[in-house]
C-alpha atoms as a PDB file:
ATOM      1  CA  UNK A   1     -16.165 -12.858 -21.216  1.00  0.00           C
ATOM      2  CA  UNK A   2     -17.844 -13.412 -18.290  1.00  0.00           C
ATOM      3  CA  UNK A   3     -17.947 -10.795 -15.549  1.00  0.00           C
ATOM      4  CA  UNK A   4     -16.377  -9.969 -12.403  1.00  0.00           C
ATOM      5  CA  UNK A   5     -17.664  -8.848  -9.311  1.00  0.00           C
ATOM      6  CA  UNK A   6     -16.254  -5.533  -9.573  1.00  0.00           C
ATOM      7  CA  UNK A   7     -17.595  -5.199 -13.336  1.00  0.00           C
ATOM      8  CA  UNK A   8     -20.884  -4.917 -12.379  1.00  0.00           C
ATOM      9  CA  UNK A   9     -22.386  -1.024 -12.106  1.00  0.00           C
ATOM     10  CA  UNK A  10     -24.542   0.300  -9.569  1.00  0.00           C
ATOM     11  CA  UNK A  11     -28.112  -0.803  -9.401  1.00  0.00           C
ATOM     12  CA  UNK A  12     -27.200  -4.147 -11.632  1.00  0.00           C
ATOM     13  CA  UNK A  13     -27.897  -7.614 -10.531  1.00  0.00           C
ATOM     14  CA  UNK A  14     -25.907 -10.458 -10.347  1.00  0.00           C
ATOM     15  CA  UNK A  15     -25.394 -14.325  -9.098  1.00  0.00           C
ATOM     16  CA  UNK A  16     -21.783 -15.369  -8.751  1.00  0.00           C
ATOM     17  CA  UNK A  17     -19.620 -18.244  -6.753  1.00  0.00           C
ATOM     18  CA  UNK A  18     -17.610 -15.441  -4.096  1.00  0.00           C
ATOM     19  CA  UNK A  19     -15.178 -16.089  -1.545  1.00  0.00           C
ATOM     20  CA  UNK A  20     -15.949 -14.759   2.129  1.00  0.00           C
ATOM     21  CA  UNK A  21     -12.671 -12.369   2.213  1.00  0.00           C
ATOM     22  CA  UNK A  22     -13.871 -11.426   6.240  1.00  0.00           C
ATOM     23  CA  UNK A  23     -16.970 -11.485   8.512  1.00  0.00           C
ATOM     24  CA  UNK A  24     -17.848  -9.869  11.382  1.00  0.00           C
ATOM     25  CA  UNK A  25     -20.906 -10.695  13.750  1.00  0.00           C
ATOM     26  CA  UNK A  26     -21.938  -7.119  14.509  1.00  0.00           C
ATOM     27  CA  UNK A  27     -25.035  -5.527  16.742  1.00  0.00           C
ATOM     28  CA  UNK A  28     -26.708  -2.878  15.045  1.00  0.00           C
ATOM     29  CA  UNK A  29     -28.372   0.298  17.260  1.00  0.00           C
ATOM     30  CA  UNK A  30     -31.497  -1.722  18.123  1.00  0.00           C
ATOM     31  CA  UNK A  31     -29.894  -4.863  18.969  1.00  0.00           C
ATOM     32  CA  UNK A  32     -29.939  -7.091  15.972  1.00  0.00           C
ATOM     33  CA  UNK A  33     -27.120  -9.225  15.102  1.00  0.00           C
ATOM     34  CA  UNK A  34     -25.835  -8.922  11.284  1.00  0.00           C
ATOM     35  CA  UNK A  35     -22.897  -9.987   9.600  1.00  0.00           C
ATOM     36  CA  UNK A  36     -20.233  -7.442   8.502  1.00  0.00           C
ATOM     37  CA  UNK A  37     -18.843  -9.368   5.313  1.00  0.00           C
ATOM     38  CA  UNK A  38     -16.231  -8.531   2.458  1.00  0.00           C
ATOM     39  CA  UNK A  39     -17.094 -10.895  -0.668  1.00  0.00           C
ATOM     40  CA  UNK A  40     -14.440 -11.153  -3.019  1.00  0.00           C
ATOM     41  CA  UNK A  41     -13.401 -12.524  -6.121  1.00  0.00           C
ATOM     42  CA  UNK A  42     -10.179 -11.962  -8.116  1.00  0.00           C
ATOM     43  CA  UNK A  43     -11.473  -8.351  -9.164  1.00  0.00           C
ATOM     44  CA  UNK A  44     -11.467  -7.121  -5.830  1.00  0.00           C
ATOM     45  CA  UNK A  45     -13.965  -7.703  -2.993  1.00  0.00           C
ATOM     46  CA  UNK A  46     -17.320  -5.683  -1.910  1.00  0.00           C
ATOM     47  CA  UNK A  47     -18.605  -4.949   1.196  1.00  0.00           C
ATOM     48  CA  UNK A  48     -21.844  -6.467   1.951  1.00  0.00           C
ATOM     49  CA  UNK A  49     -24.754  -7.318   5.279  1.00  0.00           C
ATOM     50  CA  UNK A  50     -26.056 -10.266   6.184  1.00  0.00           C
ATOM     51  CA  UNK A  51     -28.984  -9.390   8.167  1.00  0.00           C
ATOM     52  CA  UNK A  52     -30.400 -10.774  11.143  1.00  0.00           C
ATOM     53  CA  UNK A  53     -27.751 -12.865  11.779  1.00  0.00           C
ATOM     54  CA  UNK A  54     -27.199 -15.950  14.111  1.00  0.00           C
ATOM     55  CA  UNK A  55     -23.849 -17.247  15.570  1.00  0.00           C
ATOM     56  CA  UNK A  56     -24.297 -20.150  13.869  1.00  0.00           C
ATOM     57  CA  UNK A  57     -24.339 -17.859  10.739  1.00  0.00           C
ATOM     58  CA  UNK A  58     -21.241 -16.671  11.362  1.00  0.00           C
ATOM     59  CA  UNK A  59     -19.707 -20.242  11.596  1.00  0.00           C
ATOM     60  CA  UNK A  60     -21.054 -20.836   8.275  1.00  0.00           C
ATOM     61  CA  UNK A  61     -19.799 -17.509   6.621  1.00  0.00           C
ATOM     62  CA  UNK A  62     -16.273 -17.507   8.153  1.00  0.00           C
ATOM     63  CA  UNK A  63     -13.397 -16.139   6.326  1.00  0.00           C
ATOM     64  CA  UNK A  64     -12.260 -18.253   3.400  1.00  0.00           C
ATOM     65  CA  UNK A  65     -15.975 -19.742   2.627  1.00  0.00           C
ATOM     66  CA  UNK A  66     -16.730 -20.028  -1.040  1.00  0.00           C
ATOM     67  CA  UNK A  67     -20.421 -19.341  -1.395  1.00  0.00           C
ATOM     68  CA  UNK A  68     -22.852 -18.585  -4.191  1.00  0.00           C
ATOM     69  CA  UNK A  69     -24.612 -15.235  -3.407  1.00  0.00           C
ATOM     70  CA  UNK A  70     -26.963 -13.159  -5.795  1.00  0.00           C
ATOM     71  CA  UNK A  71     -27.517  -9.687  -5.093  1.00  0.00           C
ATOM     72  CA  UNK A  72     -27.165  -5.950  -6.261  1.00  0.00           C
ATOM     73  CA  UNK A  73     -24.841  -3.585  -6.389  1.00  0.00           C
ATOM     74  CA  UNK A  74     -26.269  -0.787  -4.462  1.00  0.00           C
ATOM     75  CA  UNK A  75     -24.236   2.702  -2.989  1.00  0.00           C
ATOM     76  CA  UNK A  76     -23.856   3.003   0.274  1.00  0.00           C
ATOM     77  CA  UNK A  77     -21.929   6.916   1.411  1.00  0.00           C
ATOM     78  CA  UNK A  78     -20.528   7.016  -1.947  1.00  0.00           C
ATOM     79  CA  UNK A  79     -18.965   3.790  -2.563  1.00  0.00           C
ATOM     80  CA  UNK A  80     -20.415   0.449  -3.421  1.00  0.00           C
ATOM     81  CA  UNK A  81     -22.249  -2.072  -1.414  1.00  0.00           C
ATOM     82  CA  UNK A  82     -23.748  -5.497  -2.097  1.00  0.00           C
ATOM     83  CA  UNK A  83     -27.473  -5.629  -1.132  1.00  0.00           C
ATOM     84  CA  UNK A  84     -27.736  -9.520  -0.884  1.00  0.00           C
ATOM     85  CA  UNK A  85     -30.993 -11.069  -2.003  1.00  0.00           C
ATOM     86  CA  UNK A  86     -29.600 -14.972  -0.884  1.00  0.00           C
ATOM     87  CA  UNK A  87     -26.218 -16.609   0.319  1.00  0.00           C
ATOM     88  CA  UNK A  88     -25.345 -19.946   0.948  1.00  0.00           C
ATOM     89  CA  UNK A  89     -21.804 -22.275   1.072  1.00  0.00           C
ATOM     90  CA  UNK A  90     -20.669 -24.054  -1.692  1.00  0.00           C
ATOM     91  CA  UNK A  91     -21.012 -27.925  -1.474  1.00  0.00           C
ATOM     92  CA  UNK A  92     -17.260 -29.160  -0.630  1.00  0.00           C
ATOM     93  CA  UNK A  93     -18.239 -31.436  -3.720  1.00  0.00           C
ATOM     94  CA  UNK A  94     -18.326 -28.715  -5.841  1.00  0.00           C
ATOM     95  CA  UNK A  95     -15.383 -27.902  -7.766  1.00  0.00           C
ATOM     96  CA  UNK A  96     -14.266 -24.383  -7.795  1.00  0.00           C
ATOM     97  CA  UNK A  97     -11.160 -22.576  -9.238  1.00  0.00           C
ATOM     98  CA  UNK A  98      -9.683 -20.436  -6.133  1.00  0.00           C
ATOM     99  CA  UNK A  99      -7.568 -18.588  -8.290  1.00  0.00           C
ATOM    100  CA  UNK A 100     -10.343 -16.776 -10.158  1.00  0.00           C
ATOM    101  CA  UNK A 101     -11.355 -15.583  -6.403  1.00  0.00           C
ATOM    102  CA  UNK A 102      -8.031 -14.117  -4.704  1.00  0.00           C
ATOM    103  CA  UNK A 103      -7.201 -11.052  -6.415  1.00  0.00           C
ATOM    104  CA  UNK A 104      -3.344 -11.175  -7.201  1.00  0.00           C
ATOM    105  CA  UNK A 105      -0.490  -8.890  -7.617  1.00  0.00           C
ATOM    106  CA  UNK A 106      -0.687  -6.861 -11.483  1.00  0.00           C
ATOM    107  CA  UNK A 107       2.662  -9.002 -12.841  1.00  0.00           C
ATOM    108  CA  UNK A 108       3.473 -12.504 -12.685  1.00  0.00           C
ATOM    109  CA  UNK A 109       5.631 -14.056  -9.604  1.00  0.00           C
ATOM    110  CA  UNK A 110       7.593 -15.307 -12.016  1.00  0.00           C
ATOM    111  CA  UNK A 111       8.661 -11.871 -13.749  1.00  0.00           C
ATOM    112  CA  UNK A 112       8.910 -10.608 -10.188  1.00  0.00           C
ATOM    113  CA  UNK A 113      11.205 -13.715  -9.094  1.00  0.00           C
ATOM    114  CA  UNK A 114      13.331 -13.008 -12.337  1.00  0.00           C
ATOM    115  CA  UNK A 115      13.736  -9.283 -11.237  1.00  0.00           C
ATOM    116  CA  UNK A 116      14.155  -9.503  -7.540  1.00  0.00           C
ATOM    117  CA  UNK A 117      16.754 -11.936  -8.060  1.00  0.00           C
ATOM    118  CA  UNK A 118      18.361  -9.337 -10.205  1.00  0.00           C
ATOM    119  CA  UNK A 119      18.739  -7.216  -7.453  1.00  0.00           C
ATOM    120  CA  UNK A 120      20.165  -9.638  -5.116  1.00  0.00           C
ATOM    121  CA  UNK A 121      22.976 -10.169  -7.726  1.00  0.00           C
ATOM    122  CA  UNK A 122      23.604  -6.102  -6.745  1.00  0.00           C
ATOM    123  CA  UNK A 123      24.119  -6.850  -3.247  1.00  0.00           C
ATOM    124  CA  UNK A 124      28.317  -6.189  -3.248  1.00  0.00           C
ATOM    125  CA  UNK A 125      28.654  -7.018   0.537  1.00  0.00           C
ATOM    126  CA  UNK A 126      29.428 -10.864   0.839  1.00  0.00           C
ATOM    127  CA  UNK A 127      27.221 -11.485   4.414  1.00  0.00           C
ATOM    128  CA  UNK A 128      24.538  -9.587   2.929  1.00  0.00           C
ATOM    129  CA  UNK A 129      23.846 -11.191   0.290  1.00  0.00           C
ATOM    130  CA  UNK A 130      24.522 -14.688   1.096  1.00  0.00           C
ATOM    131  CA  UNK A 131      21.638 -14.024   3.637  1.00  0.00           C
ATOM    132  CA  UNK A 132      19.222 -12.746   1.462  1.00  0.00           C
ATOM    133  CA  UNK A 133      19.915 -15.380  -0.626  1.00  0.00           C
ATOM    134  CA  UNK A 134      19.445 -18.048   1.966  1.00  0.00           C
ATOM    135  CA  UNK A 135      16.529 -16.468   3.148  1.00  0.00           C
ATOM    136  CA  UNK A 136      14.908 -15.934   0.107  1.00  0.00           C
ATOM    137  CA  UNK A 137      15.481 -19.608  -1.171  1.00  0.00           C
ATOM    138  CA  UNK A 138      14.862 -21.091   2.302  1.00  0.00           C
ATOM    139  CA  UNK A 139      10.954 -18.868   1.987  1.00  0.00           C
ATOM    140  CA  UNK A 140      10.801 -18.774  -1.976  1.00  0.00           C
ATOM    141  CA  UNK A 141       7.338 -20.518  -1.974  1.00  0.00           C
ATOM    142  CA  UNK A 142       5.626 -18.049   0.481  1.00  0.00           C
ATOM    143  CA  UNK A 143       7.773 -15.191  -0.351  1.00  0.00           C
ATOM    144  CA  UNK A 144       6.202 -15.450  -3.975  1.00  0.00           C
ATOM    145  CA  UNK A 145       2.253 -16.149  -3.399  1.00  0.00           C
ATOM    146  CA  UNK A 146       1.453 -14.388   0.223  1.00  0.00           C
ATOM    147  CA  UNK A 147      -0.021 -10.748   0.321  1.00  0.00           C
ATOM    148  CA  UNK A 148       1.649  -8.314   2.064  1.00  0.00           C
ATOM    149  CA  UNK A 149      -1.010  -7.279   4.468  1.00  0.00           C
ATOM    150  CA  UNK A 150      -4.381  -8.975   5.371  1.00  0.00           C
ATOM    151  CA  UNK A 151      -6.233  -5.823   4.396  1.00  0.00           C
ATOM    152  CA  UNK A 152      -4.573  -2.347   4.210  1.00  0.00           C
ATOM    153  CA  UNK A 153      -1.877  -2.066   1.659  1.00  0.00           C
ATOM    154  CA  UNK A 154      -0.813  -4.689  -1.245  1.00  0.00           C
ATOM    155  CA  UNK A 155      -3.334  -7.365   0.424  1.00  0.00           C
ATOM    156  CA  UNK A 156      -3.531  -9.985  -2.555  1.00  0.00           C
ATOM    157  CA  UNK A 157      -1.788 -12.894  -3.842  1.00  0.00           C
ATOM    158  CA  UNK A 158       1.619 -12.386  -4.624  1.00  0.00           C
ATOM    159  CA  UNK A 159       1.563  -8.570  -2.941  1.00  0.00           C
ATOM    160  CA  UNK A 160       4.294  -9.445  -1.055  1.00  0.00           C
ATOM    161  CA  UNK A 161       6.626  -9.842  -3.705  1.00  0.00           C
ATOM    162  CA  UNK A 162       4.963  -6.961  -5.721  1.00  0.00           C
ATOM    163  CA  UNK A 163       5.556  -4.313  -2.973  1.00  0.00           C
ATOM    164  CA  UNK A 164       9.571  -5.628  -2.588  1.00  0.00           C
ATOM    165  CA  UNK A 165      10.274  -4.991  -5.599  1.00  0.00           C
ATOM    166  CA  UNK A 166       8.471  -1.243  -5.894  1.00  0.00           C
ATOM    167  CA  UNK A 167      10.278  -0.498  -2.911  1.00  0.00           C
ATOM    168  CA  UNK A 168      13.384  -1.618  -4.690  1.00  0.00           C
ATOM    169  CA  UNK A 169      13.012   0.626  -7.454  1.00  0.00           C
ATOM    170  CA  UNK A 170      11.939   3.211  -5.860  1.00  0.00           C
ATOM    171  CA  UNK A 171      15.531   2.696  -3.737  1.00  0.00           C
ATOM    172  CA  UNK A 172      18.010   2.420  -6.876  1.00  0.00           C
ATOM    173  CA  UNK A 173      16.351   5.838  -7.866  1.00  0.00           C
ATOM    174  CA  UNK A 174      17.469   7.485  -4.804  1.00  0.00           C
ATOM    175  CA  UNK A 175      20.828   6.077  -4.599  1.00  0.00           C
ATOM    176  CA  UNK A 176      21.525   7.497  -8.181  1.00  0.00           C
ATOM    177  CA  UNK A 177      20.611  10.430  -6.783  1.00  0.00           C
ATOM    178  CA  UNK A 178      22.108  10.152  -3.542  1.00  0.00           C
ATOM    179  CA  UNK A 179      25.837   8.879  -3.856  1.00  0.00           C
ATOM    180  CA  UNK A 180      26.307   8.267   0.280  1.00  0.00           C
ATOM    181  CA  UNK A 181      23.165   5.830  -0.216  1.00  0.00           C
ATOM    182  CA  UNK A 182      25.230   2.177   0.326  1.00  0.00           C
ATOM    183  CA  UNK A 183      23.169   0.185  -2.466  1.00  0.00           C
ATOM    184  CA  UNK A 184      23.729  -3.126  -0.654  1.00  0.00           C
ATOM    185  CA  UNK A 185      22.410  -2.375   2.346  1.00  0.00           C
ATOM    186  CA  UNK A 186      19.736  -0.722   1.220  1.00  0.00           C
ATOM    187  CA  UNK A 187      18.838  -3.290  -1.090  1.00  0.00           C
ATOM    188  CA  UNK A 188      19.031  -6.422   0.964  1.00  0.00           C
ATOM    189  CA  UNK A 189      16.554  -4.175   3.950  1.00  0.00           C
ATOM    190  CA  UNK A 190      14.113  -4.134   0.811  1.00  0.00           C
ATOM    191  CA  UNK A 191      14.239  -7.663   0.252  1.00  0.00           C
ATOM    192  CA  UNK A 192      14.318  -8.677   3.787  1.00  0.00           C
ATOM    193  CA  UNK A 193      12.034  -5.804   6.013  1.00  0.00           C
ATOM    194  CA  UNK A 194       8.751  -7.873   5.312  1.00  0.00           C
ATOM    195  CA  UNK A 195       9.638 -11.004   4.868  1.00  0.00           C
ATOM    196  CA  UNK A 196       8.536 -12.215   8.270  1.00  0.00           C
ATOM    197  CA  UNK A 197       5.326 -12.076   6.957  1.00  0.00           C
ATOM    198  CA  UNK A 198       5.351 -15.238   5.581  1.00  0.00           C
ATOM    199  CA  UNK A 199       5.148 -16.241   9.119  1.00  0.00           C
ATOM    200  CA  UNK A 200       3.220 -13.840  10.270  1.00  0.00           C
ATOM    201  CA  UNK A 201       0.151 -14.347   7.398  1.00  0.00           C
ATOM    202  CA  UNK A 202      -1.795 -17.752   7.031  1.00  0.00           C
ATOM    203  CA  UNK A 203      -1.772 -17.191   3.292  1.00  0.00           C
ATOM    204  CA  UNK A 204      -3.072 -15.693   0.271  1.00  0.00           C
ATOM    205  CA  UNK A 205      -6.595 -17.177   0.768  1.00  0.00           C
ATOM    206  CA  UNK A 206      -8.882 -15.438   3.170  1.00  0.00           C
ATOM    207  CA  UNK A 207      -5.667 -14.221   4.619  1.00  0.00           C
ATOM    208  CA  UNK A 208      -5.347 -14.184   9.025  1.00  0.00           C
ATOM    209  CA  UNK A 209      -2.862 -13.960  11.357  1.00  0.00           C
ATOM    210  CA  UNK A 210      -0.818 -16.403  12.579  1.00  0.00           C
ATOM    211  CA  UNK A 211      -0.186 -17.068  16.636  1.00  0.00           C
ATOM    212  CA  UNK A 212       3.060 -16.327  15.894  1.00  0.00           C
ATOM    213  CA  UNK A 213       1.645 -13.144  14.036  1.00  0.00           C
ATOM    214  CA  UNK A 214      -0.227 -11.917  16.769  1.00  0.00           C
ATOM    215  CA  UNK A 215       2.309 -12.922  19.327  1.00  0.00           C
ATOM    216  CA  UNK A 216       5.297 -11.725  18.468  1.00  0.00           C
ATOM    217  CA  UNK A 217       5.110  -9.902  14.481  1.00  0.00           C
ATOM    218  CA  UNK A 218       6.823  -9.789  11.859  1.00  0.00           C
ATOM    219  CA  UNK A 219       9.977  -7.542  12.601  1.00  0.00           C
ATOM    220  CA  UNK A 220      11.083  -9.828  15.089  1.00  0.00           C
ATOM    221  CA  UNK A 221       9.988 -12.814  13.068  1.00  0.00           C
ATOM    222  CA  UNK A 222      12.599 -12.189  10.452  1.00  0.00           C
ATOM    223  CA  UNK A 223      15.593 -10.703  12.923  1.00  0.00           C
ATOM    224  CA  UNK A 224      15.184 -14.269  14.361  1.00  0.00           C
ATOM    225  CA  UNK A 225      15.281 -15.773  10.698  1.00  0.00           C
ATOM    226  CA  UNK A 226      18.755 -13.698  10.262  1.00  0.00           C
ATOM    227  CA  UNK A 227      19.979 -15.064  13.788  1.00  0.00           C
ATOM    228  CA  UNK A 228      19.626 -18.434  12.825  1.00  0.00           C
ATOM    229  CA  UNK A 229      20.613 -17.752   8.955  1.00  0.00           C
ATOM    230  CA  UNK A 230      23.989 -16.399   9.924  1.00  0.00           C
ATOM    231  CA  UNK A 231      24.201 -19.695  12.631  1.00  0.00           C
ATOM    232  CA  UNK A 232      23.982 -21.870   9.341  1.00  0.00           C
ATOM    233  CA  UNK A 233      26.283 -19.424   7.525  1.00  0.00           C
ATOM    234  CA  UNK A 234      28.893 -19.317   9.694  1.00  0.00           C
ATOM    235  CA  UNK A 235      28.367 -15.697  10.129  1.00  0.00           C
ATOM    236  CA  UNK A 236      29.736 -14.011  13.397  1.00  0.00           C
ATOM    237  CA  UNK A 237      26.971 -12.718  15.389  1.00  0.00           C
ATOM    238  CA  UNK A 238      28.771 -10.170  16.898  1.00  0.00           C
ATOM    239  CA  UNK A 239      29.878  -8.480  13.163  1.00  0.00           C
ATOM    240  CA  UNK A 240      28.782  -5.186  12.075  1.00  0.00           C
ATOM    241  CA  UNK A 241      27.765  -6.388   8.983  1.00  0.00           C
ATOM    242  CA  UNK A 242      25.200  -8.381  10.773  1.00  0.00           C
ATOM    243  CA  UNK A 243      24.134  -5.925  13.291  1.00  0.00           C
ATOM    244  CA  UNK A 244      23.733  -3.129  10.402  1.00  0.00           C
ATOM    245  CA  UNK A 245      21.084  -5.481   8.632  1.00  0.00           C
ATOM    246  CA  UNK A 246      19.347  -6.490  12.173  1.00  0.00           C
ATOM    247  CA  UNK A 247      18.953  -2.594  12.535  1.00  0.00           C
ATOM    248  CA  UNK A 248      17.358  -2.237   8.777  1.00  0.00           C
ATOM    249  CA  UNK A 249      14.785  -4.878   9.269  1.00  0.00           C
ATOM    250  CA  UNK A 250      14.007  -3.710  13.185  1.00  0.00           C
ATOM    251  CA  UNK A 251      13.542  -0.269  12.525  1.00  0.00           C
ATOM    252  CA  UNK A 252      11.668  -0.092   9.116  1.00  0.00           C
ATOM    253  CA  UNK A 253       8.514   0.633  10.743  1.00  0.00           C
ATOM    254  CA  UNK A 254      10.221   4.359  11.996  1.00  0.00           C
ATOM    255  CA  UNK A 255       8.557   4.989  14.807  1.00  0.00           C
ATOM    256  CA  UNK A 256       7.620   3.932  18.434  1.00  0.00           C
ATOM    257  CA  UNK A 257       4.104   3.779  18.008  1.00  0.00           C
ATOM    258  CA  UNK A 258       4.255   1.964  14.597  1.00  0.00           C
ATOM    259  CA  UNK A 259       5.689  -0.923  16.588  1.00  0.00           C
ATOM    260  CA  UNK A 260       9.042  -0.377  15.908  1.00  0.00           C
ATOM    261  CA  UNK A 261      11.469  -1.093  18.319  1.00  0.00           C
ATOM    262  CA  UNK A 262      14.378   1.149  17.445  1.00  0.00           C
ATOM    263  CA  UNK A 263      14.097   3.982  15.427  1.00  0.00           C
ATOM    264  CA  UNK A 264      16.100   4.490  12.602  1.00  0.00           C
ATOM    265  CA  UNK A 265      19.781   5.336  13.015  1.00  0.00           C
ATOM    266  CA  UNK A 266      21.401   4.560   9.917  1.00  0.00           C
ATOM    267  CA  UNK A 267      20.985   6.771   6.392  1.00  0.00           C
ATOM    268  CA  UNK A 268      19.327   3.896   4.507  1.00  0.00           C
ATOM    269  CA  UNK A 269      17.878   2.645   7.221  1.00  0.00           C
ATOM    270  CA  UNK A 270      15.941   6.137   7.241  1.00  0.00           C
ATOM    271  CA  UNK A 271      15.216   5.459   3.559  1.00  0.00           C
ATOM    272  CA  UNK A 272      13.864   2.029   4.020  1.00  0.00           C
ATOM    273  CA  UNK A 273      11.354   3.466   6.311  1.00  0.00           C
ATOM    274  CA  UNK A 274      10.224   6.216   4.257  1.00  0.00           C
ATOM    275  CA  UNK A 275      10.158   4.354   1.182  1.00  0.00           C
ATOM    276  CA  UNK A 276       7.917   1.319   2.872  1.00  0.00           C
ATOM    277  CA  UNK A 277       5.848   3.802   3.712  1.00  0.00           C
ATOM    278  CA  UNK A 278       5.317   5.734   0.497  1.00  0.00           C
ATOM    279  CA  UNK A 279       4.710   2.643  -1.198  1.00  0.00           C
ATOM    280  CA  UNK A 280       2.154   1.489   1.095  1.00  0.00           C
ATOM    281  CA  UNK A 281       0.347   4.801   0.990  1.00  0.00           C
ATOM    282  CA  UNK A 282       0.359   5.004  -2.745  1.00  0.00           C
ATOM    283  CA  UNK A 283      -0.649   1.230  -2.730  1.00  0.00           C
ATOM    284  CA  UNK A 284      -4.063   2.026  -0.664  1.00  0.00           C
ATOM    285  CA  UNK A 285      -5.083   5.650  -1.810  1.00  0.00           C
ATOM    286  CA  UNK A 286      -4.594   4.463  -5.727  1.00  0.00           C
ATOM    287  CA  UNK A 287      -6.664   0.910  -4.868  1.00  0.00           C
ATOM    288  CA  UNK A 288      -9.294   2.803  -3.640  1.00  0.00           C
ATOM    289  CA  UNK A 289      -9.343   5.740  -6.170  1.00  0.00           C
ATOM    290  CA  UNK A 290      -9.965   2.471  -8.268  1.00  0.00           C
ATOM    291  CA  UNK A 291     -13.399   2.033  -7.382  1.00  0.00           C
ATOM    292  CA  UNK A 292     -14.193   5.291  -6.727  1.00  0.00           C
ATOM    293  CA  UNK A 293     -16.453   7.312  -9.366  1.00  0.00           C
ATOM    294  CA  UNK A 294     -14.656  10.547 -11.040  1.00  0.00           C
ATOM    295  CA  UNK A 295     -15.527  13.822  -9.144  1.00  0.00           C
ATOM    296  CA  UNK A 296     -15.840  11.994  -5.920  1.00  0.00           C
ATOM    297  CA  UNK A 297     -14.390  11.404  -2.929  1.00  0.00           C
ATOM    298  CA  UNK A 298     -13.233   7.518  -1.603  1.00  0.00           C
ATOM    299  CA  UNK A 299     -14.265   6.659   2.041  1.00  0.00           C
ATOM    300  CA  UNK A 300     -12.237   7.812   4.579  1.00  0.00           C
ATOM    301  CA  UNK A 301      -8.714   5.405   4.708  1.00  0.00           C
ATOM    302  CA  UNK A 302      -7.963   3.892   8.219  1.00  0.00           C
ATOM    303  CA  UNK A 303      -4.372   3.792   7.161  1.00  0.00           C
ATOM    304  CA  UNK A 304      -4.066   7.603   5.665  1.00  0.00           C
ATOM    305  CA  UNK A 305      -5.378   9.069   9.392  1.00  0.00           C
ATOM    306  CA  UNK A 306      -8.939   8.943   8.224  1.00  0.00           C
ATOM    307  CA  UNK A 307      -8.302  11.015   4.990  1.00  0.00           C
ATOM    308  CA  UNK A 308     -10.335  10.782   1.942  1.00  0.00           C
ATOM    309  CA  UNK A 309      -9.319  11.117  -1.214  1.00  0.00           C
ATOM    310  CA  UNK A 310     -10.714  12.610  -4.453  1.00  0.00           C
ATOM    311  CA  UNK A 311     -10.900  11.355  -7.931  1.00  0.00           C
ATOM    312  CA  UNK A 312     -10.422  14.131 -10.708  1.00  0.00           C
ATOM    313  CA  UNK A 313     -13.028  13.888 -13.137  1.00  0.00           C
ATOM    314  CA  UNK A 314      -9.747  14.765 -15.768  1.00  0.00           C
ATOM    315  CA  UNK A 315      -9.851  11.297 -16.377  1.00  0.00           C
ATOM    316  CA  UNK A 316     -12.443  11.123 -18.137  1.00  0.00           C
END
């Protein structure tokens, strides 16, 4: 079997075909330009420096290159680090499998098509789930294959999908144990709070934002895809039932200065929230813990306030 980026120890050697997963042209404290790179492949990506670096370098190693690099795996404060020895593109002549360089989601879309679906079949409320399921459908393609972030939580092929359905499991085991919990709505905010990512994200290569990503984002991307669902529909605009699910996907983010524009005012509106955000939490601490040795601590995580985590030696 041959390996993986990520399969390789510290201090080995290797020469692989990578995908450029980001790059940054960065100045370090005495002026030089380098590049600030993640190289992936479908194990996961490493971080890695491309020293004195040109703008023209930077054209070259822009996000979503496939390259053939050689290098070791060094440590760098703890956590792994490519020392590169040589990099260069790929010939666009070259043939080269993309899906064994985007890491994706740890089940198939298809099992997680089957059991989403399965869920929408729960959806009791007649408006809310005829606009899930046009929604859905209508974004099927994307819903399926993009990531669900471009780097901090469930960021690989078919993460999207992945992190719906975890959230929605995590929400039928509160509403068994909370009987006010209204399933329906609950469910359908699951299906629907991130699905305006699919026009928010390029994709799951070498993922970016979209203008309409960094414009406007993804809550109001998909409150407009309801709006014009329910036009189709025939669903009155000024109905409760419509306004209740506006209010799911427009507050999910819980606070102000999380970029959401309302907070939560509804009981499983309140859940969405917290459960997006334990899943997303879980999501990056156990990713990280992932490549991080036993009896040591993973780099500090942007997304968890700077906190670091630590990884028992129990398991070994």
């Amino acid at each position: 079997m041959l390996k993986r980026l990520l399969d390789y120890n510290e201090g080995e050697e290797f020469d692989l075909v990578l995908i450029v997963k980001s790059s940054q042209l960065r100045q370090d404290k005495k002026g030089n330009h380098y590049l600030l790179m993640q190289l992936a492949d479908s194990s996961g990506s490493i971080r890695a420096n491309y020293w004195q670096a040109s703008a023209e370098d930077a054209n070259r190693f822009n996000a979503g290159t496939v390259v053939e690099a050689s290098g070791m795996i060094e440590d760098y404060r703890n956590h792994d680090q490519i020392k590169l020895f040589s990099i260069h593109p790929v010939s666009p002549d070259e043939e080269v499998d993309l899906s064994q360089l985007v890491a994706s989601a740890p089940a198939s879309s298809q099992k997680m098509e089957k059991e989403i679906w399965a869920f929408v079949d729960k959806i009791a409320n007649q408006h809310w789930h005829d606009l899930v399921t046009f929604l859905l459908k209508k974004w099927s393609q994307r819903f399926f294959a993009y990531p669900a972030g471009k780097s901090n939580h469930h960021a690989y092929k078919g993460g999207l999908a992945f992190h719906t359905l975890t959230m929605l499991k995590d929400a039928r085991a509160l509403a068994d144990n909370y009987p006010a919990v209204n399933r329906s709505l609950l469910y359908a905010g699951c299906i629907l709070h991130d699905m305006g990512k699919v026009l928010e994200l390029s994709g799951p290569v070498a993922t970016q934002y979209t203008a309409e990503g960094n414009l406007i984002g993804h809550l109001v991307l998909i409150d407009e895809q309801l709006m014009l669902a329910a036009q189709e529909l025939g669903i009155d605009l000024a109905s409760e039932d419509l306004l209740l699910l506006r209010h799911m996907v427009l507050s999910h983010h819980g606070r102000y200065e999380y970029g959401s524009p309302k907070l939560p005012a509804l009981l499983e509106a309140e859940l969405l929230h917290r459960i997006d955000d334990l899943d997303a939490a879980v999501n990056a601490i156990t990713t990280e813990l992932s490549t991080t040795k036993p009896g040591e601590f993973t780099p500090p995580l942007l997304s968890q306030d700077g906190r670091r985590y630590y990884r028992p030696r129990l398991e070994e």
